[in-house]
C-alpha atoms as a PDB file:
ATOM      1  CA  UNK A   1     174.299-136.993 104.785  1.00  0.00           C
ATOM      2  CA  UNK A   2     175.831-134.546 102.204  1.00  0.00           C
ATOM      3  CA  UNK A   3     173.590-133.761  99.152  1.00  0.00           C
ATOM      4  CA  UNK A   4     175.529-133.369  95.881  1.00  0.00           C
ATOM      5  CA  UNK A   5     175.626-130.127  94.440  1.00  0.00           C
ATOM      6  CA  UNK A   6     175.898-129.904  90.326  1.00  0.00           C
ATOM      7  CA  UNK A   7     179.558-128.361  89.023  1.00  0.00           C
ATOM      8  CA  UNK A   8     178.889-125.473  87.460  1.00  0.00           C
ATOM      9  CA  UNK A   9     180.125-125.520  83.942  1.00  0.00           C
ATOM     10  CA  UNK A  10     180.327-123.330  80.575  1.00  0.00           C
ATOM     11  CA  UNK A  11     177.567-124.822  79.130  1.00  0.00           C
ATOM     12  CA  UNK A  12     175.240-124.017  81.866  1.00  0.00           C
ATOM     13  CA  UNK A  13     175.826-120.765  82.309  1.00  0.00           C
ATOM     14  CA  UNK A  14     175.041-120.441  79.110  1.00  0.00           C
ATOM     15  CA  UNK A  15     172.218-121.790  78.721  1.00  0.00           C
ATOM     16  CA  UNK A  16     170.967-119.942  82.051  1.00  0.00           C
ATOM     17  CA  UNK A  17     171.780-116.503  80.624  1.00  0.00           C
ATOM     18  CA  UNK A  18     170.265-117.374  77.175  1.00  0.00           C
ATOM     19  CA  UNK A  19     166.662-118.050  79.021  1.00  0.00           C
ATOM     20  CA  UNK A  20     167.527-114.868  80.922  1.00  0.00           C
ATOM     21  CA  UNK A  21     167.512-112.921  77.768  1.00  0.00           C
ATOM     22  CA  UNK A  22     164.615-114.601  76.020  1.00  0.00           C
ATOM     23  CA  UNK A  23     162.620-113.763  78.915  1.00  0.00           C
ATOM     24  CA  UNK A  24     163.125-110.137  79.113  1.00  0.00           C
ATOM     25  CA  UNK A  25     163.028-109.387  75.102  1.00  0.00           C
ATOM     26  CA  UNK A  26     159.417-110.942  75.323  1.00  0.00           C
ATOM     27  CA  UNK A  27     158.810-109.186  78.572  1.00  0.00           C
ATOM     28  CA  UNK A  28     159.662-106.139  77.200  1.00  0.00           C
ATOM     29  CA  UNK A  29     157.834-106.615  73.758  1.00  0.00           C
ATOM     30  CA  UNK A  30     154.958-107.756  75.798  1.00  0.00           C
ATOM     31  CA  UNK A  31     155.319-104.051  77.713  1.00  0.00           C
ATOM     32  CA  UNK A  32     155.164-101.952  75.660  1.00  0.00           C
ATOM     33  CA  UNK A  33     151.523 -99.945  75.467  1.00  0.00           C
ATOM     34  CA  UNK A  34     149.603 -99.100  72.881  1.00  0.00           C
ATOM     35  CA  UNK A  35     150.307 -96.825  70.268  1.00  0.00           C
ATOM     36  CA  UNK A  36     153.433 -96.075  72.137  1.00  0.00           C
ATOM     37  CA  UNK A  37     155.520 -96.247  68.944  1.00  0.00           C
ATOM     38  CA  UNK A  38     155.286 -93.370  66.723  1.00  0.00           C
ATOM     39  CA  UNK A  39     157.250 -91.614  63.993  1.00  0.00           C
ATOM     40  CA  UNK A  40     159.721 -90.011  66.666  1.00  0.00           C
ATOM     41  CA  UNK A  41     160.491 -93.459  67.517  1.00  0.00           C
ATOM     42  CA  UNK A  42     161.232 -94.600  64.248  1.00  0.00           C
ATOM     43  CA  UNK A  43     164.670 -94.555  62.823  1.00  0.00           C
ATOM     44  CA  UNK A  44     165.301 -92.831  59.453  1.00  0.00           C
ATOM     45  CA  UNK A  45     164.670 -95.208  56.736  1.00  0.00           C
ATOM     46  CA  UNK A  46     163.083 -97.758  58.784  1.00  0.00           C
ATOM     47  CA  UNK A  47     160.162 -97.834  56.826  1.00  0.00           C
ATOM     48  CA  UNK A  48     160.664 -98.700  53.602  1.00  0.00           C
ATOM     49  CA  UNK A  49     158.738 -99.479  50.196  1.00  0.00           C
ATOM     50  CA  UNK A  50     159.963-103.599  50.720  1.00  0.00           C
ATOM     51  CA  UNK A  51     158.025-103.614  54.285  1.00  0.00           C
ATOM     52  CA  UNK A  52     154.943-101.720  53.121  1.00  0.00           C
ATOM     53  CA  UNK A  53     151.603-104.047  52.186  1.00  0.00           C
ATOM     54  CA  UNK A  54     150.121-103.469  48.699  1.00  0.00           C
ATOM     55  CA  UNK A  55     147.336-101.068  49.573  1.00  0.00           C
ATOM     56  CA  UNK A  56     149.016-100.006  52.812  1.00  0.00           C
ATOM     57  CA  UNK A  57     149.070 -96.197  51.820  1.00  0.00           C
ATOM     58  CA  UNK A  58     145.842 -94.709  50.080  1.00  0.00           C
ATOM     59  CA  UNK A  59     144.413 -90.927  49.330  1.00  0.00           C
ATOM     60  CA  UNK A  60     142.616 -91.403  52.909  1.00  0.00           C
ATOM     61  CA  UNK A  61     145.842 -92.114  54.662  1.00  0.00           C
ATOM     62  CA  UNK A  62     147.867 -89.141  53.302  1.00  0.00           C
ATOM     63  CA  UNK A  63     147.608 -85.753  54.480  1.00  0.00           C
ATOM     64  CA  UNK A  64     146.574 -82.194  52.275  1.00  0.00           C
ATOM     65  CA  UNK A  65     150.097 -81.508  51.006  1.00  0.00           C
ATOM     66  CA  UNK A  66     152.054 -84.333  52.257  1.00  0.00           C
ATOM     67  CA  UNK A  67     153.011 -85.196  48.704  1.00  0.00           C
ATOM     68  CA  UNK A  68     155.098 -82.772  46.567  1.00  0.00           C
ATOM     69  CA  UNK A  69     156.425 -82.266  43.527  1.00  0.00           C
ATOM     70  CA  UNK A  70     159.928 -82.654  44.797  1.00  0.00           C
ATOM     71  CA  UNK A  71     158.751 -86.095  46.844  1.00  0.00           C
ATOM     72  CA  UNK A  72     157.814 -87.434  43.343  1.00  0.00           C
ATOM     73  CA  UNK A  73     160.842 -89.629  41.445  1.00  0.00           C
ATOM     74  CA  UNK A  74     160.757 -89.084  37.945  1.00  0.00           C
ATOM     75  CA  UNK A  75     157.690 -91.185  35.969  1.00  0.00           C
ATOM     76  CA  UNK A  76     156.255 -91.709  39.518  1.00  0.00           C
ATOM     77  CA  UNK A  77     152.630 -90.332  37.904  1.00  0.00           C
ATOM     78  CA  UNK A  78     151.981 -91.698  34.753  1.00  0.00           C
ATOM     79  CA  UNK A  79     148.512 -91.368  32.584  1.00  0.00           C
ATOM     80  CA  UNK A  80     148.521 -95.699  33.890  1.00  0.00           C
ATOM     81  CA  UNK A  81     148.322 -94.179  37.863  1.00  0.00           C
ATOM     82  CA  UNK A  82     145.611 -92.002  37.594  1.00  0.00           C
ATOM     83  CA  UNK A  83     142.373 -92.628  37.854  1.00  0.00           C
ATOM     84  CA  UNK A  84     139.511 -91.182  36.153  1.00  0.00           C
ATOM     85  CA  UNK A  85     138.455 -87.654  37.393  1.00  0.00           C
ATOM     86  CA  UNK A  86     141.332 -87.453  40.006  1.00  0.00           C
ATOM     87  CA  UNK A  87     142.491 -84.700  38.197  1.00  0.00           C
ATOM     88  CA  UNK A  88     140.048 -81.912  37.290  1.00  0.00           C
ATOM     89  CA  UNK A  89     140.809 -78.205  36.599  1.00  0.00           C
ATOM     90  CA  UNK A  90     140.097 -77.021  40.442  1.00  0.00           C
ATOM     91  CA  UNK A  91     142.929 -79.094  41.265  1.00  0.00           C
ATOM     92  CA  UNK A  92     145.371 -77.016  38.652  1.00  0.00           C
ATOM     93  CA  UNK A  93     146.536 -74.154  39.874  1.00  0.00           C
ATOM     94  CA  UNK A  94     147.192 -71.131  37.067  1.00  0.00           C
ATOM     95  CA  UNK A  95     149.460 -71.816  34.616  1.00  0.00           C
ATOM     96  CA  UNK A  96     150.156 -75.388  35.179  1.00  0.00           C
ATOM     97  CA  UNK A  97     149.117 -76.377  31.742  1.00  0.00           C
ATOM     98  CA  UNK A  98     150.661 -74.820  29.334  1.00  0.00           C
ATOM     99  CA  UNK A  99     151.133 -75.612  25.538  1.00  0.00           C
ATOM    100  CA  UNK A 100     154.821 -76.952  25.887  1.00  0.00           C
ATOM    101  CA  UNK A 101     154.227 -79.437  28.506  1.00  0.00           C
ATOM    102  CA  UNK A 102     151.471 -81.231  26.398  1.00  0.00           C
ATOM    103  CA  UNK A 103     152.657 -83.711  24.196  1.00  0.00           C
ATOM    104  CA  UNK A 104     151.941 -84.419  20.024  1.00  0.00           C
ATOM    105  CA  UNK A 105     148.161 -86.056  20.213  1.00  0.00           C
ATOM    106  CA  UNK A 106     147.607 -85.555  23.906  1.00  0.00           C
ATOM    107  CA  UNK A 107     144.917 -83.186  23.548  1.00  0.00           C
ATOM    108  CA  UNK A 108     142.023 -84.925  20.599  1.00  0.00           C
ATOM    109  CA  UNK A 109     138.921 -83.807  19.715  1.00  0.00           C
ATOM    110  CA  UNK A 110     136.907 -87.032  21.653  1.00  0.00           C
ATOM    111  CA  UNK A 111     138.618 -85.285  24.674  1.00  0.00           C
ATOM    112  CA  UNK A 112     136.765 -81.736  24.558  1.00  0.00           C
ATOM    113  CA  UNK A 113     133.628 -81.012  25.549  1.00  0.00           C
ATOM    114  CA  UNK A 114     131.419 -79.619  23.480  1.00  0.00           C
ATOM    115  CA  UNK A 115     132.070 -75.640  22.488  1.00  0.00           C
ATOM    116  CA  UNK A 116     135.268 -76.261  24.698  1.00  0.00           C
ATOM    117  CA  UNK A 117     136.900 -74.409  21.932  1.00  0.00           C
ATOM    118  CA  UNK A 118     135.925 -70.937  20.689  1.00  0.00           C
ATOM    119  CA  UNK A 119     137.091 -68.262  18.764  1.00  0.00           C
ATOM    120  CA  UNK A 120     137.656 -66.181  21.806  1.00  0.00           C
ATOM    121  CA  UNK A 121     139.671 -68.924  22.800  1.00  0.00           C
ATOM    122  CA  UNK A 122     141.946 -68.982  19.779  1.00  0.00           C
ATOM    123  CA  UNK A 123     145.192 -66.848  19.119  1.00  0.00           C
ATOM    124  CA  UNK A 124     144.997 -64.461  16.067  1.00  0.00           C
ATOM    125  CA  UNK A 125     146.278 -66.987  13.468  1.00  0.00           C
ATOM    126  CA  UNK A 126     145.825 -69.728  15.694  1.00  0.00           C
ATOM    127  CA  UNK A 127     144.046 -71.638  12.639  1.00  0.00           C
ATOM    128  CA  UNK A 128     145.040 -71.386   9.124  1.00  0.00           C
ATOM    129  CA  UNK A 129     144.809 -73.256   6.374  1.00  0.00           C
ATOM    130  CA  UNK A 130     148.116 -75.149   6.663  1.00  0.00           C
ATOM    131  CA  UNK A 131     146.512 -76.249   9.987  1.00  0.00           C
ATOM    132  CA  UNK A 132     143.347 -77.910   8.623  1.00  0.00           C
ATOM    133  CA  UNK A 133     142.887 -81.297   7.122  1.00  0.00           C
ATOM    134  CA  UNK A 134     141.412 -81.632   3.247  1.00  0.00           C
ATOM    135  CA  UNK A 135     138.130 -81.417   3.654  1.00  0.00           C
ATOM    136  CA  UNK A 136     137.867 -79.929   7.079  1.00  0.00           C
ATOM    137  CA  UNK A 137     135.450 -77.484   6.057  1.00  0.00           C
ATOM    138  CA  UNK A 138     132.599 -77.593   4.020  1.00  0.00           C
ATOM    139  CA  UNK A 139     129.512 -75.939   3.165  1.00  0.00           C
ATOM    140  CA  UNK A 140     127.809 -78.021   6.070  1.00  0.00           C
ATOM    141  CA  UNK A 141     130.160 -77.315   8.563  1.00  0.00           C
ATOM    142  CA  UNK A 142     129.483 -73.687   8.680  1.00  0.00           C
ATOM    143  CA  UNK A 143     126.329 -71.862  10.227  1.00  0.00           C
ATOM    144  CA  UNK A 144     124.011 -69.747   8.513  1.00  0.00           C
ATOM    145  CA  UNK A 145     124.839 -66.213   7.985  1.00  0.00           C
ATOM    146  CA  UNK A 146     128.793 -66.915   9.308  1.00  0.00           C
ATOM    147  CA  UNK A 147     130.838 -66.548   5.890  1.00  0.00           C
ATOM    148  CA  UNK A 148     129.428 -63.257   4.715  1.00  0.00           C
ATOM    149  CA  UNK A 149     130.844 -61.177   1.474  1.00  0.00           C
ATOM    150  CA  UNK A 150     131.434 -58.257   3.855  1.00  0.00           C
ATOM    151  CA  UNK A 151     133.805 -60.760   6.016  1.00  0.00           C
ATOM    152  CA  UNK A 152     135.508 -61.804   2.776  1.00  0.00           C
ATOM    153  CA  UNK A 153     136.141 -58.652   1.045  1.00  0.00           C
ATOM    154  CA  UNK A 154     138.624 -57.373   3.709  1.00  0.00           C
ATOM    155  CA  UNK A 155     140.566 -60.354   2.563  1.00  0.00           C
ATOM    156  CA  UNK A 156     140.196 -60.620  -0.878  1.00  0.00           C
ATOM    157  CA  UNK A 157     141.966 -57.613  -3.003  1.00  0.00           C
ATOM    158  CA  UNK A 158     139.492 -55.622  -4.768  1.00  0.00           C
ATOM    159  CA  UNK A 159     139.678 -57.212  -8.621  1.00  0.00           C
ATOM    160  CA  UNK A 160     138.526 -60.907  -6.685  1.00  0.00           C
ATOM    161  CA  UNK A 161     135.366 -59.103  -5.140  1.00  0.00           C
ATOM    162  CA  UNK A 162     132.096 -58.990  -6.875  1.00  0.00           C
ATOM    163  CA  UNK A 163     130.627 -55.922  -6.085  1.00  0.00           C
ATOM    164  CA  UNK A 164     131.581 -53.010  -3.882  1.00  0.00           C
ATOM    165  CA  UNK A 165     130.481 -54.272  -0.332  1.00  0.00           C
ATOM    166  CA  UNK A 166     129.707 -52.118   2.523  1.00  0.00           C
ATOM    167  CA  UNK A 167     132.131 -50.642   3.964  1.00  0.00           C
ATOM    168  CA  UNK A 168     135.131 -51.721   1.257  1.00  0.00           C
ATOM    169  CA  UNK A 169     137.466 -48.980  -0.362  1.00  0.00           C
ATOM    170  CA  UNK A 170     138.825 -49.372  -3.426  1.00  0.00           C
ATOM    171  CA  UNK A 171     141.735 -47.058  -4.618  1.00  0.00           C
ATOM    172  CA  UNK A 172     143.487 -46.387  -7.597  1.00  0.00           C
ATOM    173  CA  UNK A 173     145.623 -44.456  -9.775  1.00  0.00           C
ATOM    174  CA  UNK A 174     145.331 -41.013 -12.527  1.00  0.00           C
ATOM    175  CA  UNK A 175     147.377 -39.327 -14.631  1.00  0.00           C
ATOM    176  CA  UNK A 176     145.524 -36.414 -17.173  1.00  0.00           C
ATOM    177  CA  UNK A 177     147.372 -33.674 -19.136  1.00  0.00           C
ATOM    178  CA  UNK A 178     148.409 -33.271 -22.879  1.00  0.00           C
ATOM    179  CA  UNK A 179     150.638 -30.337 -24.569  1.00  0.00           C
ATOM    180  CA  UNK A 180     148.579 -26.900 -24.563  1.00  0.00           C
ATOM    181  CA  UNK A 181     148.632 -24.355 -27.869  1.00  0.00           C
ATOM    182  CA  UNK A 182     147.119 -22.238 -25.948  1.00  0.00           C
ATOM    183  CA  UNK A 183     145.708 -21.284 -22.178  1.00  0.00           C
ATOM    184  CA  UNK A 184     142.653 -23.019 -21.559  1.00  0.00           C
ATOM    185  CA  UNK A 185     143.428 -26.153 -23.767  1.00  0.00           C
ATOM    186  CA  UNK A 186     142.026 -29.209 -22.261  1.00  0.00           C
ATOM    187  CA  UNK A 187     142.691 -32.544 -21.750  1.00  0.00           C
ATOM    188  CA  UNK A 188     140.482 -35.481 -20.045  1.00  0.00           C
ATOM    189  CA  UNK A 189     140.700 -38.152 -18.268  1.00  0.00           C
ATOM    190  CA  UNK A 190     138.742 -40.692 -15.949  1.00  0.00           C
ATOM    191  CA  UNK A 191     138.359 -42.485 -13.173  1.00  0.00           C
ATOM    192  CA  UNK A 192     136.424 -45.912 -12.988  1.00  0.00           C
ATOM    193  CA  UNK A 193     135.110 -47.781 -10.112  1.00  0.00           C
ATOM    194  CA  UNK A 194     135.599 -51.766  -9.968  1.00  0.00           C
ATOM    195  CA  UNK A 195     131.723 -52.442  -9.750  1.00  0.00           C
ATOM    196  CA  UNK A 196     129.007 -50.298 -10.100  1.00  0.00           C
ATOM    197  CA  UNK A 197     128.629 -48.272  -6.502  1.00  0.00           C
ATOM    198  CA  UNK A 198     125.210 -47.853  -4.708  1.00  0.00           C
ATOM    199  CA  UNK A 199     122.656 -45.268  -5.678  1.00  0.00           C
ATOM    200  CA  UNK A 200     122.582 -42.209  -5.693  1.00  0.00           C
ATOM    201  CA  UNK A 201     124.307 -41.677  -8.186  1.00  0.00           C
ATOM    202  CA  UNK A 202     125.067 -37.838  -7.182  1.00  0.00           C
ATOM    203  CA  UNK A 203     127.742 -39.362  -4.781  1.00  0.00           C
ATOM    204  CA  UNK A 204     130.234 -36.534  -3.307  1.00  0.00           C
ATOM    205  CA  UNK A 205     133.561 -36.008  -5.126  1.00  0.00           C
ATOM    206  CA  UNK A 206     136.218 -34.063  -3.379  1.00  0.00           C
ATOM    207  CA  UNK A 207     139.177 -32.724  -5.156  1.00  0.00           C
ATOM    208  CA  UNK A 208     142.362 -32.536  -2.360  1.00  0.00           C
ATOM    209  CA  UNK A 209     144.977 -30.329  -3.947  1.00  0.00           C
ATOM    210  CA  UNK A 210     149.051 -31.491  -3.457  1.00  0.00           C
ATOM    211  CA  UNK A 211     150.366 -31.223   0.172  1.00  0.00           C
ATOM    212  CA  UNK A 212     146.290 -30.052   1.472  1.00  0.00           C
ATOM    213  CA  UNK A 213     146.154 -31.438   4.638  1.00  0.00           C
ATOM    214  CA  UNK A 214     142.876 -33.809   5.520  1.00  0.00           C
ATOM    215  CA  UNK A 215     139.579 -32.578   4.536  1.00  0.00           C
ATOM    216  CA  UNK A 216     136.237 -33.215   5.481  1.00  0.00           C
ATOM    217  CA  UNK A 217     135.429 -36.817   4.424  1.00  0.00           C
ATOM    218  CA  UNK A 218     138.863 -37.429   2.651  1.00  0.00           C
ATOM    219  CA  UNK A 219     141.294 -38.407   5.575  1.00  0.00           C
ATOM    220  CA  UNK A 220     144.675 -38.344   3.775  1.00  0.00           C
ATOM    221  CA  UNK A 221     146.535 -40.688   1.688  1.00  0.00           C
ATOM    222  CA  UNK A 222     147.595 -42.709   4.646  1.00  0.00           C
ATOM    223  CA  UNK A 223     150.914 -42.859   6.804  1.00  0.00           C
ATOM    224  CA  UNK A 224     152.780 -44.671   3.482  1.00  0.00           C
ATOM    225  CA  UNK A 225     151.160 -41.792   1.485  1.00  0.00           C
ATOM    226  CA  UNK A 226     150.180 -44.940  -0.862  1.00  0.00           C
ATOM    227  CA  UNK A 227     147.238 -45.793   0.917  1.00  0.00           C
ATOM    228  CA  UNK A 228     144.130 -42.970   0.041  1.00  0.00           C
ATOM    229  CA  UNK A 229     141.533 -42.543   2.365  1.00  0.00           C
ATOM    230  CA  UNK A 230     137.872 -41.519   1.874  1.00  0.00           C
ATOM    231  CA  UNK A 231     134.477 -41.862   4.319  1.00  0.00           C
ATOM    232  CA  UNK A 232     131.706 -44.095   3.211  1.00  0.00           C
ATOM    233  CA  UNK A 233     130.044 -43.031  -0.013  1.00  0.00           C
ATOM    234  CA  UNK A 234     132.713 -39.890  -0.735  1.00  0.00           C
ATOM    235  CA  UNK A 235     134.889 -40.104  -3.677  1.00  0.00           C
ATOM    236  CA  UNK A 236     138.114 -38.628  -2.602  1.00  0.00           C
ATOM    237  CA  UNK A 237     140.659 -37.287  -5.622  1.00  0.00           C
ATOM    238  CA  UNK A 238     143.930 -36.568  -4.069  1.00  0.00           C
ATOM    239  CA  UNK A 239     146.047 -34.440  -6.578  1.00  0.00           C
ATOM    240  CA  UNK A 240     149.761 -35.191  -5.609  1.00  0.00           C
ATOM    241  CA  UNK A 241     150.883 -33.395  -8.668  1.00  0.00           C
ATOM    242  CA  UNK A 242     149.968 -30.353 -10.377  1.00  0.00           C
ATOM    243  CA  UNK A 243     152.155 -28.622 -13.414  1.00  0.00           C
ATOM    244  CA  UNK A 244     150.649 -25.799 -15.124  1.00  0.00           C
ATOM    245  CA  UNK A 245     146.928 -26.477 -15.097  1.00  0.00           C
ATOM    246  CA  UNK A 246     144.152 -23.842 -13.891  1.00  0.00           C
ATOM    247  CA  UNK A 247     143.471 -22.429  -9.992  1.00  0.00           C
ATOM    248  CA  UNK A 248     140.839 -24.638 -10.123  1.00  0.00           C
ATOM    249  CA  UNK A 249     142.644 -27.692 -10.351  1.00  0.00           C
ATOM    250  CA  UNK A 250     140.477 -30.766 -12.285  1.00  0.00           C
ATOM    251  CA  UNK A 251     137.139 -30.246 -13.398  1.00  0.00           C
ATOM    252  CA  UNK A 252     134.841 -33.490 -13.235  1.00  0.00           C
ATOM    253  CA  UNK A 253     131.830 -34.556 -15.725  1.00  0.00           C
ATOM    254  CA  UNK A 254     129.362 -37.693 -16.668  1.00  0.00           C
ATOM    255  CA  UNK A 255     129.529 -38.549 -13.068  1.00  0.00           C
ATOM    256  CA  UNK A 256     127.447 -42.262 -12.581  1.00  0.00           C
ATOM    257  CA  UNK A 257     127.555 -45.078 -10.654  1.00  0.00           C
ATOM    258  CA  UNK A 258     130.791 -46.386 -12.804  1.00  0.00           C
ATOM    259  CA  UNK A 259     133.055 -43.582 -12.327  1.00  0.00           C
ATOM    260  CA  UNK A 260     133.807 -39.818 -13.036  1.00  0.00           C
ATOM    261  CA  UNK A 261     135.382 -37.834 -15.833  1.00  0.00           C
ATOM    262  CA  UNK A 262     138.099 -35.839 -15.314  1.00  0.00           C
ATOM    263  CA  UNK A 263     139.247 -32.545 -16.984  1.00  0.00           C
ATOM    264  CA  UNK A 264     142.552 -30.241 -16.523  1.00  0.00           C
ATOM    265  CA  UNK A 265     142.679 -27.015 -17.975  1.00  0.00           C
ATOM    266  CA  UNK A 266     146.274 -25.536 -19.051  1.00  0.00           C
ATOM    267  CA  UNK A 267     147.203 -22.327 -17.380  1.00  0.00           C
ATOM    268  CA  UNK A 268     149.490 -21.115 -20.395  1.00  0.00           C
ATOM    269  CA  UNK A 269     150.844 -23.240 -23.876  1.00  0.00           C
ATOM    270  CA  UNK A 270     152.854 -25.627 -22.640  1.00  0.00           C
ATOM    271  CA  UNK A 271     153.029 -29.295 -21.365  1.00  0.00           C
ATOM    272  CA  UNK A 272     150.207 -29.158 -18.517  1.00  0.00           C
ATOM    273  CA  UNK A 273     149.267 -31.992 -16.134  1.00  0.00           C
ATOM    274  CA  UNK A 274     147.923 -33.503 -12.838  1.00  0.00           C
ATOM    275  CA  UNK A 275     148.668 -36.420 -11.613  1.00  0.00           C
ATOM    276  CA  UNK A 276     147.438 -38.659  -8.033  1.00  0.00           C
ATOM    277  CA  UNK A 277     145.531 -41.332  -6.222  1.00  0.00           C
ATOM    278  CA  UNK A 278     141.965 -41.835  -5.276  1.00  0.00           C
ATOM    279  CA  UNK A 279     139.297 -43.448  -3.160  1.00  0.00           C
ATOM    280  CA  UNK A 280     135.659 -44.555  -2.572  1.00  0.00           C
ATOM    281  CA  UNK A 281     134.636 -46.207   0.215  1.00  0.00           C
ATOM    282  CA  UNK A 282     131.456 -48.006  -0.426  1.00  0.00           C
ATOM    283  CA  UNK A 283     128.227 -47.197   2.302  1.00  0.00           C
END
């Protein structure tokens, strides 16, 4: 008796070849061993930010270094991203913060610590007046003993000071001379001090005669030769200009606390005169 055999056809070849091929892809997912895909099996871009889980990736994940400057996109850290105290100033390396890459209001006073700012901190001219709100200072703001008169008065000019403070010059201006009938005809002058200068009264007074290099406590008239010099408690009379007046230049009298008289002799008749700067530097 002759069994039937099926025809094949298309359709079931097919269909055989389509089990065929579902059977090996699951065999062969079902082979493969653990951990036996890594990142040298990956393709480039195969991983991408659509197939990652929220949470996926975290600090623990990511190696020292893995993440760059130049693997950020632009705005990929904003203040929003960072948490607080993930960035502290071991983490900054030297220089990274710097005043142009902090913006307006960044940096407020809630955000410093105490004595985060000092005046070793601060740029000469750092803060001026332009710089400080109305108000900004007051009488209870400052410390005892930190606005002094001797850290005013190298600000103020002389005429706004009070009294001579230690350490202050002032400096000034004399002219003395007249016509002489005859040699030895005198003329006076004077020169007075701002505020009355500490005792003694008997301070020393040096006469410099024109183009006399520096002399013991009277340094010079300065490099703009505007500028006289004179150590603390010497009063230093620098004659820049002498016409016909004795050897022994001016003569000085009623010396006091205010000021000294001054007195030039003529050499022969004539116009006679001395003319110059001074300076007292207060102890």
């Amino acid at each position: 008796m002759r069994v039937p055999r099926p025809k094949l056809n298309y359709a079931n070849v097919i269909a055989t070849i389509a089990l065929f091929v579902a059977l090996g892809g699951a065999a062969v997912a079902a082979g493969l061993p653990k951990n036996s895909v890594g990142t040298k099996q990956l393709k480039k871009g195969a991983v991408t930010a659509a197939k990652l889980k929220r949470g996926a990736i975290t600090s623990g994940k990511i190696a020292p270094k893995a993440v760059t400057a130049g693997k950020l996109g632009a705005n990929a850290v904003l203040p929003g991203n960072l948490g607080d105290g993930i960035i502290s100033t071991d983490k900054l390396s030297d220089g990274a913060v710097i005043a142009s890459k902090i913006k307006n209001g960044v940096v407020t006073t809630n955000k410093l610590n105490n004595d985060a700012v000092t005046t070793n901190k601060l740029n000469g001219g750092a803060v001026t007046s332009a710089k400080l709100d109305d108000g900004a200072v007051n009488a209870n703001k400052l410390s005892d003993g930190s606005v002094t008169m001797a850290k005013l008065a190298k600000d103020l000019p002389a005429q706004l000071q009070t009294k001579a403070v230690s350490g202050v010059t002032f400096r000034g201006a004399f002219d003395v001379g007249a016509v002489a009938a005859s040699a030895g005809d005198e003329a006076r002058g004077a020169i007075s001090l701002p505020y009355p200068v500490p005792p003694p009264i008997s301070m020393g007074v040096t006469v410099v005669a024109p183009g006399t290099a520096p002399v013991p406590n009277c340094p010079g008239l300065g490099a703009d030769d505007q500028t006289p010099q004179a150590d603390p408690s010497k009063l230093c009379i620098y004659l820049t200009k002498a016409v016909n007046i004795n050897d022994d230049l001016l003569g000085l009298e009623n010396l006091s606390r205010n000021g000294v008289g001054l007195i030039a002799k003529a050499k022969e008749p004539g116009t006679f005169y001395g003319y110059g700067q001074w300076a007292y530097t207060a102890p």
